[in-house]
Protein backbone atom coordinates (compact mmCIF):
# COMPACT_ATOMS: atom_id res chain seq x y z
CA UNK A 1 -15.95 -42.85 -12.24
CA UNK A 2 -14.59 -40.67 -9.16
CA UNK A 3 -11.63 -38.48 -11.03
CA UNK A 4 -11.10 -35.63 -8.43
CA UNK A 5 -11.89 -36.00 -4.24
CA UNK A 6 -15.10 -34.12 -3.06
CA UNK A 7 -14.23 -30.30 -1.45
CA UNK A 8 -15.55 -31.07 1.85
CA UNK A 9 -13.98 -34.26 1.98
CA UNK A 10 -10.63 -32.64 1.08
CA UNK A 11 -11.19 -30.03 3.69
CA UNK A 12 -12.18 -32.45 6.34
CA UNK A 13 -9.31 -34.39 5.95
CA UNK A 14 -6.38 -31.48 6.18
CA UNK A 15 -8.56 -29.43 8.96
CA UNK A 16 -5.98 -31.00 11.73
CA UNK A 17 -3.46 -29.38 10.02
CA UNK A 18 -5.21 -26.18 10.93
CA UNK A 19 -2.81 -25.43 14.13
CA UNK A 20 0.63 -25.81 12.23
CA UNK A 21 -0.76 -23.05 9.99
CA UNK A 22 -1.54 -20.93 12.36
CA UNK A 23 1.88 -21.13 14.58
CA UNK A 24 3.49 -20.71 11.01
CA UNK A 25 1.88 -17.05 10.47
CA UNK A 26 1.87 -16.44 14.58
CA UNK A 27 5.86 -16.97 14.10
CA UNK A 28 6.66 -17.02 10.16
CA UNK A 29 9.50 -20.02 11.64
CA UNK A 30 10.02 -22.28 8.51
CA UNK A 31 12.19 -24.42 11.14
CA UNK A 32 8.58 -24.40 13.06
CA UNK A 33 6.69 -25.89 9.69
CA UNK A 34 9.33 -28.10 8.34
CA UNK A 35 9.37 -30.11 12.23
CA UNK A 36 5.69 -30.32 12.17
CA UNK A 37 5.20 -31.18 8.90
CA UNK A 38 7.39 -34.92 9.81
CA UNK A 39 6.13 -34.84 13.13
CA UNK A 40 4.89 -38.74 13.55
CA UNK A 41 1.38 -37.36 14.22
CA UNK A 42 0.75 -36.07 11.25
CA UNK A 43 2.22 -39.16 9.18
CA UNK A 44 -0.05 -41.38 11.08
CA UNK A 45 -2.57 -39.19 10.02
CA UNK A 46 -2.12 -39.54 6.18
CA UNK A 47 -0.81 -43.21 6.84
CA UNK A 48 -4.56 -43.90 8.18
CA UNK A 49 -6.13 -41.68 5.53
CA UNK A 50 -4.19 -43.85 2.54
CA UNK A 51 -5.37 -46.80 4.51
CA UNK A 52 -8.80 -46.03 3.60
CA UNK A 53 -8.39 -44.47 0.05
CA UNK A 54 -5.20 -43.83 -1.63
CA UNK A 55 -6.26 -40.96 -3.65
CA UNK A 56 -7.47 -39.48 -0.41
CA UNK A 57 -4.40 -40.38 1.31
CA UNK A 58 -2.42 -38.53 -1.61
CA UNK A 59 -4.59 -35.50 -2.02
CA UNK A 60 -4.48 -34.71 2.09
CA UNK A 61 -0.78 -35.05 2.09
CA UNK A 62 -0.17 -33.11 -1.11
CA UNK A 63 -2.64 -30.26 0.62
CA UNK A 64 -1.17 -30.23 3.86
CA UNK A 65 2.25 -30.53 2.19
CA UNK A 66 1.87 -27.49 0.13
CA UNK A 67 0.49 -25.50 3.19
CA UNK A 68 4.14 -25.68 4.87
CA UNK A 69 5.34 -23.12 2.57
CA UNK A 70 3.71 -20.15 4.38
CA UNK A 71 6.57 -20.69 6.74
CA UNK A 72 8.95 -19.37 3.63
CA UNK A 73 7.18 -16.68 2.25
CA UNK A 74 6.80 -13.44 3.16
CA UNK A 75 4.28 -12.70 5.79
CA UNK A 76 1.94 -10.49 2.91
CA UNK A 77 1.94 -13.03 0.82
CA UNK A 78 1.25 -16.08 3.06
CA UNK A 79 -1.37 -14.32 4.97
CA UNK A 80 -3.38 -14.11 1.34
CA UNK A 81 -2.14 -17.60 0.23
CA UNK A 82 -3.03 -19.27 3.28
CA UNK A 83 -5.40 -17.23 4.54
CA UNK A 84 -8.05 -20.40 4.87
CA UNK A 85 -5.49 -23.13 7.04
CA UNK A 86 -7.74 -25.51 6.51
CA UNK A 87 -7.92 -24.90 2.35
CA UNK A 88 -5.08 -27.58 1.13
CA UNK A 89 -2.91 -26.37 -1.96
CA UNK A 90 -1.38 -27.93 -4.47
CA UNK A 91 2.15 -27.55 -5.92
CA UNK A 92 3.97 -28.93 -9.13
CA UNK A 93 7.68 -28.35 -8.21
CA UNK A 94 8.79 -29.12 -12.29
CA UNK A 95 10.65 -25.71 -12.94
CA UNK A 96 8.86 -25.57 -16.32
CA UNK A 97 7.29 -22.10 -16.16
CA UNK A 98 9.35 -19.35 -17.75
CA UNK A 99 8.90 -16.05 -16.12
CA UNK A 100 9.95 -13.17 -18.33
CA UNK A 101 9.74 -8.87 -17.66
CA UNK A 102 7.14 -7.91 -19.88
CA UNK A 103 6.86 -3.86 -20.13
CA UNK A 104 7.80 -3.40 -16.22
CA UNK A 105 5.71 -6.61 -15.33
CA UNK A 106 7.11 -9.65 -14.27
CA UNK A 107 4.85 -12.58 -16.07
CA UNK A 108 4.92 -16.47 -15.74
CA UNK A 109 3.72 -18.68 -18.81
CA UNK A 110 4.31 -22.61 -19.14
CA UNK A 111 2.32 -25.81 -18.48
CA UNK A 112 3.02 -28.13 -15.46
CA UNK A 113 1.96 -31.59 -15.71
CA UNK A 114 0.89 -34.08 -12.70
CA UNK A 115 -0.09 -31.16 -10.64
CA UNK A 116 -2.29 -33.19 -8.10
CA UNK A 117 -5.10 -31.76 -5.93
CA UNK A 118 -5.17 -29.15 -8.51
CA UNK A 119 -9.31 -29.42 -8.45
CA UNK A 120 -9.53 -29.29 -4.63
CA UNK A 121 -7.03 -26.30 -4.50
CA UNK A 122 -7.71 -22.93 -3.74
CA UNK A 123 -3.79 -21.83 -4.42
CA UNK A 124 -1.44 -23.49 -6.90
CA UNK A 125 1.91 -23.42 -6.18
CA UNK A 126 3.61 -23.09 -9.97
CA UNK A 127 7.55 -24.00 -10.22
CA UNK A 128 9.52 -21.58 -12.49
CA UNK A 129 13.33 -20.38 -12.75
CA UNK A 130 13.64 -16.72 -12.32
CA UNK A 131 16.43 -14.72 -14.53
CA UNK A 132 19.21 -14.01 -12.45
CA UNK A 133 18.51 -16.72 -9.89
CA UNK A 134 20.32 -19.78 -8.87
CA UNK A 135 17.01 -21.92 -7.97
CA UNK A 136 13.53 -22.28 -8.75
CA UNK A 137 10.70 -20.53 -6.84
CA UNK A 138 7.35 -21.59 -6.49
CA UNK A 139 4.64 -18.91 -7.60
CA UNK A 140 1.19 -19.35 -6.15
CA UNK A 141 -1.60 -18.36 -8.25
CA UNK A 142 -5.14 -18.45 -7.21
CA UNK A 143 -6.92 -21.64 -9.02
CA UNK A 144 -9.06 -19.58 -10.73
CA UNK A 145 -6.16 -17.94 -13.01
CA UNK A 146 -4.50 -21.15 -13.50
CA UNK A 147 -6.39 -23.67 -16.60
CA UNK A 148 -6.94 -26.90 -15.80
CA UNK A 149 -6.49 -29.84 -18.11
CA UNK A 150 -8.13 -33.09 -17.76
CA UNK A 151 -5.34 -35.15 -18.80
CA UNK A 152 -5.50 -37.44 -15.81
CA UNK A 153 -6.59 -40.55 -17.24
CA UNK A 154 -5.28 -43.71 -14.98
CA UNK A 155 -6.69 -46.86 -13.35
CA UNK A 156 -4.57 -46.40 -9.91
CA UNK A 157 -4.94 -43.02 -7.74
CA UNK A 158 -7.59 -41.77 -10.29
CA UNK A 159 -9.37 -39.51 -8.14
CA UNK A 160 -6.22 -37.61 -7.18
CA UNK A 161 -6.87 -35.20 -10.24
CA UNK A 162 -3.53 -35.00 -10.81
CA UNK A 163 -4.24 -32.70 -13.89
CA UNK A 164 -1.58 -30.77 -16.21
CA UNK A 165 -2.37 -27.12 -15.19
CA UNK A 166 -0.87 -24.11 -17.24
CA UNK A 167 -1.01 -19.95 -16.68
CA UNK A 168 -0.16 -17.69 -19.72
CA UNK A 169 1.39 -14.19 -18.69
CA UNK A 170 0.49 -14.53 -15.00
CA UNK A 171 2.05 -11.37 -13.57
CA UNK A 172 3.97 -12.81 -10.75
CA UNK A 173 3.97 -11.20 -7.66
CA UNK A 174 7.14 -11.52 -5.24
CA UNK A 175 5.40 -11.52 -2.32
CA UNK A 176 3.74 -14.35 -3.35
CA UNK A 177 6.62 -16.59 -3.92
């Protein structure tokens, strides 16, 4: 049984949003993103992708939605986050991390459940409150320091791999935020 959408299939299906990307890091304009990102194109897009294959449907708007966020951070980070526009990302937005200062370092622990396209991802967006600020932030991690937990166990949307994903004492890094 499917659980998780191929790679290339996952990249095929977010490569148009390839040009929003790259106006987002030409002009670092959330407004730019954020009027793209409902344009009726690109919800026609997913609407036909779902048609086919929910999970697919889901995963491609999940990657393409997480890729609007370069318009928000700053231009170092964004340019390593989304260096690949047509690599999707995934994001939990749960604020269930707790970042802490640990000896000068700034380090994010916690566990994030639902976190879907987590297998397809090359970046995972992590939710977390920061001390001393009034809303959450999302810290992207590569995949490859965040664990992945095959808790995703359903009938419906199965091969969304909407996994619970966790990081223990991942120095956060503000540009990357």
């Amino acid at each position: 049984v499917l659980r998780s959408i191929d790679r290339d299939l996952a990249l095929r299906m977010i490569g148009g949003m390839t040009q929003a990307i790259e106006q987002a890091f030409d002009k670092l304009d959330p407004q730019l993103v954020m009027t793209f990102t409902i344009d009726r194109y690109v919800m026609d897009v997913m609407e036909r992708i779902a048609a086919v294959d929910g999970s697919a449907g889901w995963c491609a708007a999940i990657g393409a939605g997480s890729n609007v966020f370069a318009g928000y951070m700053p231009a170092t980070g964004a340019s390593k986050v989304f260096a690949d526009p047509d690599q999707g990302s995934a994001t939990m937005f749960a604020p269930v991390g707790r970042v802490v200062s640990d000896h000068g370092r700034t380090v994010l622990s916690g566990r994030w459940p639902f976190t879907s396209n987590c297998e397809q991802a090359a970046w995972i967006g992590l939710a977390a409150l920061f001390p001393g600020e009034p809303a959450p932030r999302l810290v992207f991690a590569p995949r490859s320091d965040v664990t992945i937990h095959a808790t995703w166990d359903v009938v419906g949307l199965r091969a969304t791999g909407s996994n619970d994903t966790s990081v223990t004492d991942l120095e956060v890094l503000r540009r990357r935020t």
